[in-house]
C-alpha atoms as a PDB file:
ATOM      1  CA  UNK A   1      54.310  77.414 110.303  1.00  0.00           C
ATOM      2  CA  UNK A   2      51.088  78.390 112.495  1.00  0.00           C
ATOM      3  CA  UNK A   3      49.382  77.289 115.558  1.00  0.00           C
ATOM      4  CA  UNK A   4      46.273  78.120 117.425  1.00  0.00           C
ATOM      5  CA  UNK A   5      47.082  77.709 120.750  1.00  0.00           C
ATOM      6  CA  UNK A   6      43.842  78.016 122.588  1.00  0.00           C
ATOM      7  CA  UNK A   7      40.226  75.795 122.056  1.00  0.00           C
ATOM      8  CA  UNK A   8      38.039  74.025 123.636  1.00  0.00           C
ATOM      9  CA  UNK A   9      36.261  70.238 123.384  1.00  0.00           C
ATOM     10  CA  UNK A  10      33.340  68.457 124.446  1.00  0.00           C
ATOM     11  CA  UNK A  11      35.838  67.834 127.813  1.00  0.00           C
ATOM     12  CA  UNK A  12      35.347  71.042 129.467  1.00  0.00           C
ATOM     13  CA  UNK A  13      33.118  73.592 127.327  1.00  0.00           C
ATOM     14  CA  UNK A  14      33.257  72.683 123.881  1.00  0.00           C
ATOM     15  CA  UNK A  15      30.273  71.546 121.464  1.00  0.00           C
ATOM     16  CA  UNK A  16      32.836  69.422 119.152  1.00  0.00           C
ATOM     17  CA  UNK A  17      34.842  66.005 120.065  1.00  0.00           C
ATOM     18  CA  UNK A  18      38.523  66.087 119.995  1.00  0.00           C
ATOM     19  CA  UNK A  19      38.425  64.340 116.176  1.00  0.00           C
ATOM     20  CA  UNK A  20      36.270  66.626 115.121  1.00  0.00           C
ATOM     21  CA  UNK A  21      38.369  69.796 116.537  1.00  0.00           C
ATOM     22  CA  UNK A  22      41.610  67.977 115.031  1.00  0.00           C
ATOM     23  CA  UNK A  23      40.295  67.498 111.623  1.00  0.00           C
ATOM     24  CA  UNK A  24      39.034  70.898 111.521  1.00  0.00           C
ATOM     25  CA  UNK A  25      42.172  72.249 112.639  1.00  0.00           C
ATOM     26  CA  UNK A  26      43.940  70.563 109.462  1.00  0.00           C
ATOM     27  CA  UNK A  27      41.590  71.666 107.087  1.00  0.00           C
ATOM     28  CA  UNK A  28      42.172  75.493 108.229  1.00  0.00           C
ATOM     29  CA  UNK A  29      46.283  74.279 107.655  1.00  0.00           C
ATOM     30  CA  UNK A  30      47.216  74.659 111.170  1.00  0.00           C
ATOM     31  CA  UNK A  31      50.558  72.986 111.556  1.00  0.00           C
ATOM     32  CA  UNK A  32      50.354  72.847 115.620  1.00  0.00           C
ATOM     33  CA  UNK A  33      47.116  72.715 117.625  1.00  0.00           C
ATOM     34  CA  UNK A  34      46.678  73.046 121.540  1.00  0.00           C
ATOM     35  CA  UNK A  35      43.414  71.846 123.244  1.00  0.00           C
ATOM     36  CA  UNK A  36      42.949  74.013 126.335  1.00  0.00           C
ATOM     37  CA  UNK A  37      40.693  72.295 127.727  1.00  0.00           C
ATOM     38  CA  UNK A  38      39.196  73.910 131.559  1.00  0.00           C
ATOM     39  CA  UNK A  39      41.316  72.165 133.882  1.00  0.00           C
ATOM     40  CA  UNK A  40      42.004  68.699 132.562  1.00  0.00           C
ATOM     41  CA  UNK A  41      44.430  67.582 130.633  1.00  0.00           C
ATOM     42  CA  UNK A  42      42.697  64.682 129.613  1.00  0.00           C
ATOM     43  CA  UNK A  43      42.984  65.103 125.596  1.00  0.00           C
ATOM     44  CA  UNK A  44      46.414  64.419 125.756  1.00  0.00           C
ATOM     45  CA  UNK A  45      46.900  61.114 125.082  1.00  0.00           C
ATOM     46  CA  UNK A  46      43.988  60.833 122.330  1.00  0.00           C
ATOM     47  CA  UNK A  47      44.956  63.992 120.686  1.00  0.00           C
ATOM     48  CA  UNK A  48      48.174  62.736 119.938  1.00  0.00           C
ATOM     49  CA  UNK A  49      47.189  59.981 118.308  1.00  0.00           C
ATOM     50  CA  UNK A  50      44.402  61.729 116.214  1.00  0.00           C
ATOM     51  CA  UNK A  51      47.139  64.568 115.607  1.00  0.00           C
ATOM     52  CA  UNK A  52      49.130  61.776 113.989  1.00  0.00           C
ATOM     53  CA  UNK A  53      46.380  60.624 111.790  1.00  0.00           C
ATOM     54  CA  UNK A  54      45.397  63.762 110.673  1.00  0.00           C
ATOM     55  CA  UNK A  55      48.769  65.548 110.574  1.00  0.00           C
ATOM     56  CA  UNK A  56      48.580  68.371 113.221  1.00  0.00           C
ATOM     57  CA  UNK A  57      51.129  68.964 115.765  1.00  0.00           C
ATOM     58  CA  UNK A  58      49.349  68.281 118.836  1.00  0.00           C
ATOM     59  CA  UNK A  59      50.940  70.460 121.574  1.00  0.00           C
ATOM     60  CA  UNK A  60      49.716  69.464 125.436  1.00  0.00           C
ATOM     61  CA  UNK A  61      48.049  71.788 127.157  1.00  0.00           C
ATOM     62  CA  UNK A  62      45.284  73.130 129.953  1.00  0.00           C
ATOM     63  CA  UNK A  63      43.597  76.154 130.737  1.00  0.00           C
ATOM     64  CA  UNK A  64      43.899  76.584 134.146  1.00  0.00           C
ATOM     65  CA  UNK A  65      41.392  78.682 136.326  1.00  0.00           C
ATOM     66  CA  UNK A  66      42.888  80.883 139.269  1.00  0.00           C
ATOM     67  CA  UNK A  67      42.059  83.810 141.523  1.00  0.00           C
ATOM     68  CA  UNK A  68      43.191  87.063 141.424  1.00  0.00           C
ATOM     69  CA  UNK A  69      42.705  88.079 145.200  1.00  0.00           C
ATOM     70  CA  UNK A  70      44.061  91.524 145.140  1.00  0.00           C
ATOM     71  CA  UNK A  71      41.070  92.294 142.579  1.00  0.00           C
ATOM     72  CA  UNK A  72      38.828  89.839 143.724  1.00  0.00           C
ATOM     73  CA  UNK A  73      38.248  88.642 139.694  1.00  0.00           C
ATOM     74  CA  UNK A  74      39.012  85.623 137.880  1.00  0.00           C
ATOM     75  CA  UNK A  75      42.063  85.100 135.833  1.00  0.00           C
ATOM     76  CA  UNK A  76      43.256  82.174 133.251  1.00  0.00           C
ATOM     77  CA  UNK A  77      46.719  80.546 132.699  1.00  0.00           C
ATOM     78  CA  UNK A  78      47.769  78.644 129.741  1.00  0.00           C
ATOM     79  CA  UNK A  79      49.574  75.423 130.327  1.00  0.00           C
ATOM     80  CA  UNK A  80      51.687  74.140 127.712  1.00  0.00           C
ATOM     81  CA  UNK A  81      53.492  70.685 127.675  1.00  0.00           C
ATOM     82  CA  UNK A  82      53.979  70.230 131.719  1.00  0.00           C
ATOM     83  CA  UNK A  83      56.602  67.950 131.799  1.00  0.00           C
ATOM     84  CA  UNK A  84      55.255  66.554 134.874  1.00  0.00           C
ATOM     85  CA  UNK A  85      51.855  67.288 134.626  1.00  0.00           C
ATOM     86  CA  UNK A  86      50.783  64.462 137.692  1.00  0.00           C
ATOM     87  CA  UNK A  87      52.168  67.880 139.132  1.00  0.00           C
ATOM     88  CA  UNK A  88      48.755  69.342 137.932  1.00  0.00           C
ATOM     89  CA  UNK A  89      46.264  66.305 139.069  1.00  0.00           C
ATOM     90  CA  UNK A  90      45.046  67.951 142.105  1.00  0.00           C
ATOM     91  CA  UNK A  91      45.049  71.664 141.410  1.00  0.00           C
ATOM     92  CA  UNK A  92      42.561  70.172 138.107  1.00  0.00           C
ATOM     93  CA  UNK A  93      40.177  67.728 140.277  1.00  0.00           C
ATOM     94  CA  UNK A  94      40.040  71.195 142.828  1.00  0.00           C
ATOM     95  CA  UNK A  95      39.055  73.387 140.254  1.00  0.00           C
ATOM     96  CA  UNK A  96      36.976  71.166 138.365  1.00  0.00           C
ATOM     97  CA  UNK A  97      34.911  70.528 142.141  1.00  0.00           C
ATOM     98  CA  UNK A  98      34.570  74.113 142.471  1.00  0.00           C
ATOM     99  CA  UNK A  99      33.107  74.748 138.911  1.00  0.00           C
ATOM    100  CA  UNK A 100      30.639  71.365 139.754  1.00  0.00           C
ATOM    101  CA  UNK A 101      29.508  72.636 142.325  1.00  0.00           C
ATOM    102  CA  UNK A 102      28.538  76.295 141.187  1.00  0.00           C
ATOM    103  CA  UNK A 103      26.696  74.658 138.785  1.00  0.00           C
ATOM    104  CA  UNK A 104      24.364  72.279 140.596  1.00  0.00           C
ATOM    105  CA  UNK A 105      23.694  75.202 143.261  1.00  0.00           C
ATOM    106  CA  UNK A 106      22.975  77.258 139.533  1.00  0.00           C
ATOM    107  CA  UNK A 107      20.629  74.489 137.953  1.00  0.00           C
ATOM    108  CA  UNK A 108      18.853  74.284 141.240  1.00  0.00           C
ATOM    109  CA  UNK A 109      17.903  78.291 141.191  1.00  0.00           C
ATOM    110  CA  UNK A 110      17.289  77.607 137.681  1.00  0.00           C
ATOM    111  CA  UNK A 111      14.586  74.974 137.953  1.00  0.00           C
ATOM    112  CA  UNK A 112      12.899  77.175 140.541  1.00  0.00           C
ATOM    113  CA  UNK A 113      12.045  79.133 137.817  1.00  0.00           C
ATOM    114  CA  UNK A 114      11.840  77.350 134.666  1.00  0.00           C
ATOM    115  CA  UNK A 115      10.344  73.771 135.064  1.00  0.00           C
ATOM    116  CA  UNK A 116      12.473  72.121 133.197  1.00  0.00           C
ATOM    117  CA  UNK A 117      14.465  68.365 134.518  1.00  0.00           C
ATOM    118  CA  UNK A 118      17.754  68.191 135.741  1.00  0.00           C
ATOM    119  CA  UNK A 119      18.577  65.424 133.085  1.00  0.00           C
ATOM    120  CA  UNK A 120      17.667  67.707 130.142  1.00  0.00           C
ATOM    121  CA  UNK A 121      21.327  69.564 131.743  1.00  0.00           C
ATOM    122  CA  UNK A 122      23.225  66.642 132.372  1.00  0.00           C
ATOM    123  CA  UNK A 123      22.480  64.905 129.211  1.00  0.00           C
ATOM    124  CA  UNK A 124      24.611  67.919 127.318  1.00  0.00           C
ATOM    125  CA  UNK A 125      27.579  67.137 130.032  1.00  0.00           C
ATOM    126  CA  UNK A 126      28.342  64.157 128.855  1.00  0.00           C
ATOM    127  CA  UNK A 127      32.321  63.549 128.433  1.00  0.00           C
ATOM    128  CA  UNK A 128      32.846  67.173 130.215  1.00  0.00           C
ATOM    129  CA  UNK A 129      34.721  66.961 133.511  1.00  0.00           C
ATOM    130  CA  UNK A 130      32.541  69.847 134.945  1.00  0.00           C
ATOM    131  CA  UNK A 131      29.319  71.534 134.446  1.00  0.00           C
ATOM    132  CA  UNK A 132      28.910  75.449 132.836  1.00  0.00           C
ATOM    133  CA  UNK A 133      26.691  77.741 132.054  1.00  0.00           C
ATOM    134  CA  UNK A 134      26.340  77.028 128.437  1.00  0.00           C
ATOM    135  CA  UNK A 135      25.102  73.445 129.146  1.00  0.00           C
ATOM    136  CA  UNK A 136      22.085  74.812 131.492  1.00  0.00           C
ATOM    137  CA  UNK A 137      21.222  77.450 128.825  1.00  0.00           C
ATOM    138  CA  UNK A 138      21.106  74.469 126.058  1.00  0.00           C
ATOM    139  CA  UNK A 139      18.762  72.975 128.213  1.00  0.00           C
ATOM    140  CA  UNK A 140      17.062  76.019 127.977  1.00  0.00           C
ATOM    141  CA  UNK A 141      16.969  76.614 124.547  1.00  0.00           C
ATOM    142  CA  UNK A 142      15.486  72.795 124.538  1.00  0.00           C
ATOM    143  CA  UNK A 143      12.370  73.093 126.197  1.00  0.00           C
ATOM    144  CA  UNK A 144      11.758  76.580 124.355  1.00  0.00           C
ATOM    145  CA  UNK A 145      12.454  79.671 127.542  1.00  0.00           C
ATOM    146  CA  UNK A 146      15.778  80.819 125.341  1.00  0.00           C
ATOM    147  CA  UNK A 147      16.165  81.187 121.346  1.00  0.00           C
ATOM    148  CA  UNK A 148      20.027  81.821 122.085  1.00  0.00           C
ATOM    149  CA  UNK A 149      23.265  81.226 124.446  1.00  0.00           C
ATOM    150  CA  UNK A 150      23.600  84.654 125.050  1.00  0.00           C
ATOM    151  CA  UNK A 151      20.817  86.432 124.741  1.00  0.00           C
ATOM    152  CA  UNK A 152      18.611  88.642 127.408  1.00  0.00           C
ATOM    153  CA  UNK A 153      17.858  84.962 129.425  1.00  0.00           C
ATOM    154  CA  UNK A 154      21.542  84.030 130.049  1.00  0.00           C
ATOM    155  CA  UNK A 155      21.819  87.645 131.014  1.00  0.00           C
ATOM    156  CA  UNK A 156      19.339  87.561 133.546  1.00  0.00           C
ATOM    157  CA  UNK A 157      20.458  84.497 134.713  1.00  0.00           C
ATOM    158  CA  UNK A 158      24.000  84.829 134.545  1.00  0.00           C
ATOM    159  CA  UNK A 159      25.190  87.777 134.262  1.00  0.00           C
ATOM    160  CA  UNK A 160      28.140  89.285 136.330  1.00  0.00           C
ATOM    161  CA  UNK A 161      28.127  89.749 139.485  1.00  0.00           C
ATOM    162  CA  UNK A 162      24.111  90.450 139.904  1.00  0.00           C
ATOM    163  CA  UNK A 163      22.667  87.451 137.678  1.00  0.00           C
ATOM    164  CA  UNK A 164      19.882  85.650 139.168  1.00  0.00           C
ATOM    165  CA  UNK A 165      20.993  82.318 139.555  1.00  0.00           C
ATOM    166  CA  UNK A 166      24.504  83.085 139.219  1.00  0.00           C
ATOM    167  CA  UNK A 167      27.122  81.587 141.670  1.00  0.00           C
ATOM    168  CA  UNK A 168      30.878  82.030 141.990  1.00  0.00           C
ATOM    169  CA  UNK A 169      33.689  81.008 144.279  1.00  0.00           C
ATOM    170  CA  UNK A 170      37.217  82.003 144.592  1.00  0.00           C
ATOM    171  CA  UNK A 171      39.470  79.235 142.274  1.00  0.00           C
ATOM    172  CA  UNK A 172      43.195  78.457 143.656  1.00  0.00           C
ATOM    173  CA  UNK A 173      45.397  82.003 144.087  1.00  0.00           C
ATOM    174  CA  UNK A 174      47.014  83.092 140.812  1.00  0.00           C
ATOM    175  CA  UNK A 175      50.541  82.718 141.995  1.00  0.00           C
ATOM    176  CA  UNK A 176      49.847  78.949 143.740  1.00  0.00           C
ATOM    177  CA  UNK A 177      48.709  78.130 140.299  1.00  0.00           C
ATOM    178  CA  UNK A 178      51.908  79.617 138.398  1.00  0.00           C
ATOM    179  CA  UNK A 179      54.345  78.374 140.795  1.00  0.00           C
ATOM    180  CA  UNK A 180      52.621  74.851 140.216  1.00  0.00           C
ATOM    181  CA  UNK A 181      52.924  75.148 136.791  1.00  0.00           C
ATOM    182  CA  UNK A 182      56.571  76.248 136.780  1.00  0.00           C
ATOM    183  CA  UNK A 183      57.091  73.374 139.329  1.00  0.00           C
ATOM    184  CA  UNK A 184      55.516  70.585 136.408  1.00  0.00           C
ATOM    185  CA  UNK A 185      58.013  72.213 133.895  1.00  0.00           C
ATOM    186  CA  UNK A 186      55.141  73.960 132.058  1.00  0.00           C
ATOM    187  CA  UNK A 187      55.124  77.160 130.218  1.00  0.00           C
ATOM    188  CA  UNK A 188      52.910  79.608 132.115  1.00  0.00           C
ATOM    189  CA  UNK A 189      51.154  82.038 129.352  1.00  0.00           C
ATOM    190  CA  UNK A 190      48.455  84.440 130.554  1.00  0.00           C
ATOM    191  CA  UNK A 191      45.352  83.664 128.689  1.00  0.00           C
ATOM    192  CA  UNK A 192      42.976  86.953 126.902  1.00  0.00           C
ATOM    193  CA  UNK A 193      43.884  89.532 129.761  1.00  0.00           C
ATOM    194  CA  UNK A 194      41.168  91.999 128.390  1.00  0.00           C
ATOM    195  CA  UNK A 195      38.500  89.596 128.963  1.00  0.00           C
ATOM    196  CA  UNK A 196      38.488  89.629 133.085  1.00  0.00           C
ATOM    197  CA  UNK A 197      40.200  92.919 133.114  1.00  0.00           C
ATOM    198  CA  UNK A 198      43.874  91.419 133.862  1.00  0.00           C
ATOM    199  CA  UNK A 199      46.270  94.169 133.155  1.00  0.00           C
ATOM    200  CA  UNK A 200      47.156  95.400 136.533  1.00  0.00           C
ATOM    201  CA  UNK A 201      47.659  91.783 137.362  1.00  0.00           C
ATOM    202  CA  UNK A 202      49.340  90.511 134.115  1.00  0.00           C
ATOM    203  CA  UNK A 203      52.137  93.898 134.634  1.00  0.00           C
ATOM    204  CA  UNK A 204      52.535  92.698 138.533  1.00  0.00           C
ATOM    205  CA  UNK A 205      53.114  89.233 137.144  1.00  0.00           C
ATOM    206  CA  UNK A 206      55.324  89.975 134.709  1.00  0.00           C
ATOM    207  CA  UNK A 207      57.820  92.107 137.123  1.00  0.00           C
ATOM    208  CA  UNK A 208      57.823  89.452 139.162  1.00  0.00           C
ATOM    209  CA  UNK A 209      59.123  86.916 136.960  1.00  0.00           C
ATOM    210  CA  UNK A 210      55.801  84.660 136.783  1.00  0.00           C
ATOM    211  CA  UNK A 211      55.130  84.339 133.381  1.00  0.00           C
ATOM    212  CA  UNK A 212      56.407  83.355 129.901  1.00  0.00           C
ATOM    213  CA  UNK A 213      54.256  84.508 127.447  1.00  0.00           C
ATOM    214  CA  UNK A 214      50.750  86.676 127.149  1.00  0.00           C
ATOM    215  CA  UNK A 215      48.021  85.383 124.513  1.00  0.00           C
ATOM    216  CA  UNK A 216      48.159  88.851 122.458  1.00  0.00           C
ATOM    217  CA  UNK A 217      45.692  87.697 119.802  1.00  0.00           C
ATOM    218  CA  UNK A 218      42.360  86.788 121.237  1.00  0.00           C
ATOM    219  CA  UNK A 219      38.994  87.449 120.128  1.00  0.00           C
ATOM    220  CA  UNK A 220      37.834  89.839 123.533  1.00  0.00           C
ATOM    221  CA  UNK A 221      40.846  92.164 122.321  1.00  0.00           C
ATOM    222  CA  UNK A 222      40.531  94.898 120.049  1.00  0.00           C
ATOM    223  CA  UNK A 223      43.388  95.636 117.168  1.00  0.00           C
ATOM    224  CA  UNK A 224      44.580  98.565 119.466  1.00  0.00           C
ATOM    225  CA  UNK A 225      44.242  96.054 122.601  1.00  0.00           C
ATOM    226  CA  UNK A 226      45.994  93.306 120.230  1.00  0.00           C
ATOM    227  CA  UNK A 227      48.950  95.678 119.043  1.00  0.00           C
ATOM    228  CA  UNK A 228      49.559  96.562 122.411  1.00  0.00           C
ATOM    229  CA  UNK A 229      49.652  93.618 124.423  1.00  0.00           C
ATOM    230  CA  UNK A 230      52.408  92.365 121.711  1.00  0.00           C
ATOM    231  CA  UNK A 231      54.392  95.378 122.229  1.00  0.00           C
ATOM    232  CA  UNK A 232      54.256  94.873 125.889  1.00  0.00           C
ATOM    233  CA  UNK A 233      55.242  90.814 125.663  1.00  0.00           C
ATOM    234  CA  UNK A 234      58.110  91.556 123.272  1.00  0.00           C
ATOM    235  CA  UNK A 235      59.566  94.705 125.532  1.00  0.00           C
ATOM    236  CA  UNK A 236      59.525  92.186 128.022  1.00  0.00           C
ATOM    237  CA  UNK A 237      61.039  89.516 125.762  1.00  0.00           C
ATOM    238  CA  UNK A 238      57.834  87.226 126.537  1.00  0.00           C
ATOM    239  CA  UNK A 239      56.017  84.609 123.736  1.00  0.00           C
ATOM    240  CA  UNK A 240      53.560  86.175 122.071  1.00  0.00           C
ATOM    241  CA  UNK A 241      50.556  83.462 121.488  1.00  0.00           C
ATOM    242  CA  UNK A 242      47.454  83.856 119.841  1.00  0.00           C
ATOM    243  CA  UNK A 243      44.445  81.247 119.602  1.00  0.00           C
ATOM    244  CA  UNK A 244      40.491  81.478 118.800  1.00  0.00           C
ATOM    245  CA  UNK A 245      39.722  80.044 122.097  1.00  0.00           C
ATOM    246  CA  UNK A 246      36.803  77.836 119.665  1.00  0.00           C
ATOM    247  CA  UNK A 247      33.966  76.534 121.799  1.00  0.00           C
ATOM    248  CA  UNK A 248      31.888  75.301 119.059  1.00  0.00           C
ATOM    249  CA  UNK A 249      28.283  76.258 119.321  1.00  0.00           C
ATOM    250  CA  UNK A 250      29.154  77.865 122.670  1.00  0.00           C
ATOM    251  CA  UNK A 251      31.182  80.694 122.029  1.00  0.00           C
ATOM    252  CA  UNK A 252      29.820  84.116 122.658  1.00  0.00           C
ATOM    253  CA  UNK A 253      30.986  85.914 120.065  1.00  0.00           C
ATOM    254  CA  UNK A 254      31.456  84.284 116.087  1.00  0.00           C
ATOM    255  CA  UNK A 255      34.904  82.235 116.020  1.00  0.00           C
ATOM    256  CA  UNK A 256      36.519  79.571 114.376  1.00  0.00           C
ATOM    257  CA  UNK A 257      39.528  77.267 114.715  1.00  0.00           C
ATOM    258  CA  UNK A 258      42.136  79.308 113.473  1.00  0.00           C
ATOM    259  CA  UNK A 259      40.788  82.970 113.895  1.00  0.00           C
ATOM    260  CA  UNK A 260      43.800  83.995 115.632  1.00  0.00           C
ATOM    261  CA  UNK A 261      47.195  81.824 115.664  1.00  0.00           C
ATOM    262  CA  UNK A 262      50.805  81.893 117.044  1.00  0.00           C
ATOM    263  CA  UNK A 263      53.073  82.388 114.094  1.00  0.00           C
ATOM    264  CA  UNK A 264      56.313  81.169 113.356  1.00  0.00           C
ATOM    265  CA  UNK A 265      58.894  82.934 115.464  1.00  0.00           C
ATOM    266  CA  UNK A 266      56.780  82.857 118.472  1.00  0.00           C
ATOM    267  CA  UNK A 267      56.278  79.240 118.263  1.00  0.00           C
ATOM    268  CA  UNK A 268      60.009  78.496 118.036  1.00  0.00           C
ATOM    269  CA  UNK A 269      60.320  80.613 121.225  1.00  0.00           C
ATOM    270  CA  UNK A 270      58.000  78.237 122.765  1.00  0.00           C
ATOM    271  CA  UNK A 271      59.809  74.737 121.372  1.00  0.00           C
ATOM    272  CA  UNK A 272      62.841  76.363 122.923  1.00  0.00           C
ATOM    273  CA  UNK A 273      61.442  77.146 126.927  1.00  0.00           C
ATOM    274  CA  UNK A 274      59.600  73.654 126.232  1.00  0.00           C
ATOM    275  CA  UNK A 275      62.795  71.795 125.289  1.00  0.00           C
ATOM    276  CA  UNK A 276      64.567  73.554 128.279  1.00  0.00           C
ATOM    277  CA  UNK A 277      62.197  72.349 130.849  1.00  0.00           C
ATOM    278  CA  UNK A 278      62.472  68.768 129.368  1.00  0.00           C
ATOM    279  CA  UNK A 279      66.196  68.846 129.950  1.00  0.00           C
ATOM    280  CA  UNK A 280      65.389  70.159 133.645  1.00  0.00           C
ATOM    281  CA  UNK A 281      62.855  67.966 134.127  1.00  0.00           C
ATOM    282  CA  UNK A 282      65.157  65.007 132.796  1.00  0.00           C
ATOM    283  CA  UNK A 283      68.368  66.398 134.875  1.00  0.00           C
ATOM    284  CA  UNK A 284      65.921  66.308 138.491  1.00  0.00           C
ATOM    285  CA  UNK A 285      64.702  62.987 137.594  1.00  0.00           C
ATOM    286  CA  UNK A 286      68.111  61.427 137.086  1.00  0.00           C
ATOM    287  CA  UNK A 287      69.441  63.439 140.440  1.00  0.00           C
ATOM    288  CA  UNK A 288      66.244  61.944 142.156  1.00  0.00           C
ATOM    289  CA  UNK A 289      67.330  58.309 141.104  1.00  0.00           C
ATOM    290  CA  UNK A 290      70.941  58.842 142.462  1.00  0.00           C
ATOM    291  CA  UNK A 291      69.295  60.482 145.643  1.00  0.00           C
ATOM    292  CA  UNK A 292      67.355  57.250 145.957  1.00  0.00           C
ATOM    293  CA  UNK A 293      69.470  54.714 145.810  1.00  0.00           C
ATOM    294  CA  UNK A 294      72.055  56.501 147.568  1.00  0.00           C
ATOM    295  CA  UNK A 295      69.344  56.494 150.333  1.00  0.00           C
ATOM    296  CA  UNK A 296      68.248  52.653 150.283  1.00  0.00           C
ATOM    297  CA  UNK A 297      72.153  51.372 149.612  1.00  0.00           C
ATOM    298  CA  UNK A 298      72.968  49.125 152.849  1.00  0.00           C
ATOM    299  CA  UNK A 299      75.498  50.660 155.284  1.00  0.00           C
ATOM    300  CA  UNK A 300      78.954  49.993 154.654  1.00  0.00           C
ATOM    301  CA  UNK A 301      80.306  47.476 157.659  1.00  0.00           C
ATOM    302  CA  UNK A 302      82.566  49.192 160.011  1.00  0.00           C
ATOM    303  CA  UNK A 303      85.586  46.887 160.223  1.00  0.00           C
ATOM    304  CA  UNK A 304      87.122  45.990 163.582  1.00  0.00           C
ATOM    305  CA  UNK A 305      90.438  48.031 163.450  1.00  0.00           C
ATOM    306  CA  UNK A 306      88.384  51.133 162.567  1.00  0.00           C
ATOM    307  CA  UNK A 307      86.382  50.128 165.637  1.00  0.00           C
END
């Protein structure tokens, strides 16, 4: 039994459809499958009908964007299976505004210096809830002023922190964002901590109680990175997760669905935190329903003698 826990669609960042990333996913005989989309969950119900079709365990989930404000850099949270993930609605449409508008300020430096339409970007947005990077570059790559996603244009352009035509805001502080998670009954996992230079954070985090798991196996981690961060998690009695964090045509470096996976044990350690919450989550409702009616009974009539 394996799952990769971690890839993208056509939602957020993604170059394939959800079918497409399903059906891929079963002929690389992945039992489970998360799409992580960038804050949405909007797969959800889809997936789990095309995960029936096709016979892949569809688990729920979002990549979440946050802030870390101590470091002033960016930091990801996996998001699996909120159990009330209306929870999540506005922390998503937030971050989602945020990335939107990055990108039109973005597109706007970049048409000062290519003279190319703002359609030929939009046109490659189509289904996604936001605008990136990769879909200005495509446009790019169109009209013939890049050969390649992430070659010397998209580092001129986009780089970090001095690109060109780069522009960045602060997302919603890393510990809002876990507490909101925890509050939906998700599991919080921290997602590739090498890639944005995480591990001061991801040790604060993990004395304080915030998290449940660390993705271990990730394509921006070395073996000796990958070893190490699993020898952390399991001292720490955290899940271990791994995923390819697939984007299709735009991933940076050469990946496929089911480069790195969760294995067995680690993925019964999730079932177990997920079937927990669903009891909480089921135990608040039903105290919530009591509460309520308890609340909107009529008053009992106070009878003359007690008068």
């Amino acid at each position: 039994m394996k799952g990769d826990l971690h890839c993208h669609t056509t939602l957020s960042d993604g170059s394939l459809g959800i079918e497409e990333v399903i059906a891929q996913a079963k002929r690389m005989g992945l039992d489970f499958l998360a799409i992580t989309d960038h804050d949405t969950l909007s797969s959800s119900s889809r997936a789990q009908i095309l995960g029936d079709r096709y016979g892949v365990k569809i688990i729920q989930a979002v990549e979440l964007s946050a802030w870390d404000k101590k470091r002033n850099e960016k930091v990801h949270i996996l998001c699996y299976a909120p159990q009330k993930p209306n929870r999540l609605e506005g922390l998503c449409l937030k971050s989602c505004q945020i990335r939107t508008e990055c990108a039109k300020d973005m597109i706007n430096k970049v048409m000062e210096r290519f003279p190319i339409p703002r359609d030929a970007v939009m046109k490659y947005t189509k289904g996604s809830k936001s605008i990136y990077k990769s879909h200005i570059m495509r446009a790019l790559i169109s009209y013939g002023y890049a050969t390649e996603f992430y070659g010397s244009v998209n580092d001129r352009l986009f780089s970090y922190p001095r690109g060109e035509c780069l522009v960045t805001r602060e997302y919603p502080d890393v510990n809002f964002v876990l507490d909101l998670i925890h509050s939906s009954k998700g599991v919080a996992v921290l997602a590739h901590p090498h890639m944005f230079g995480n591990i001061e954070l991801m040790k604060e985090l993990v004395e304080a109680g915030k998290l449940d798991g660390i993705e271990c196996f990730h394509v921006s981690a070395t073996d000796t990175q990958q070893r190490a961060l699993k020898k952390y998690a399991e001292e720490h009695d955290l899940i271990v997760t791994g995923g390819s964090d697939f984007h299709g045509l735009y991933n940076s470096t050469m990946t496929h669905i089911g480069k790195f996976t969760t294995d067995e044990e680690n993925l019964e350690k999730l079932f177990r935190l997920i079937h927990q919450n669903a009891k909480k989550a089921k135990k608040a409702g039903e105290a919530s329903e009591i509460q309520a009616k308890e609340d909107t009974a009529p008053a009992e009539e106070t009878s003359a003698e007690e008068e």
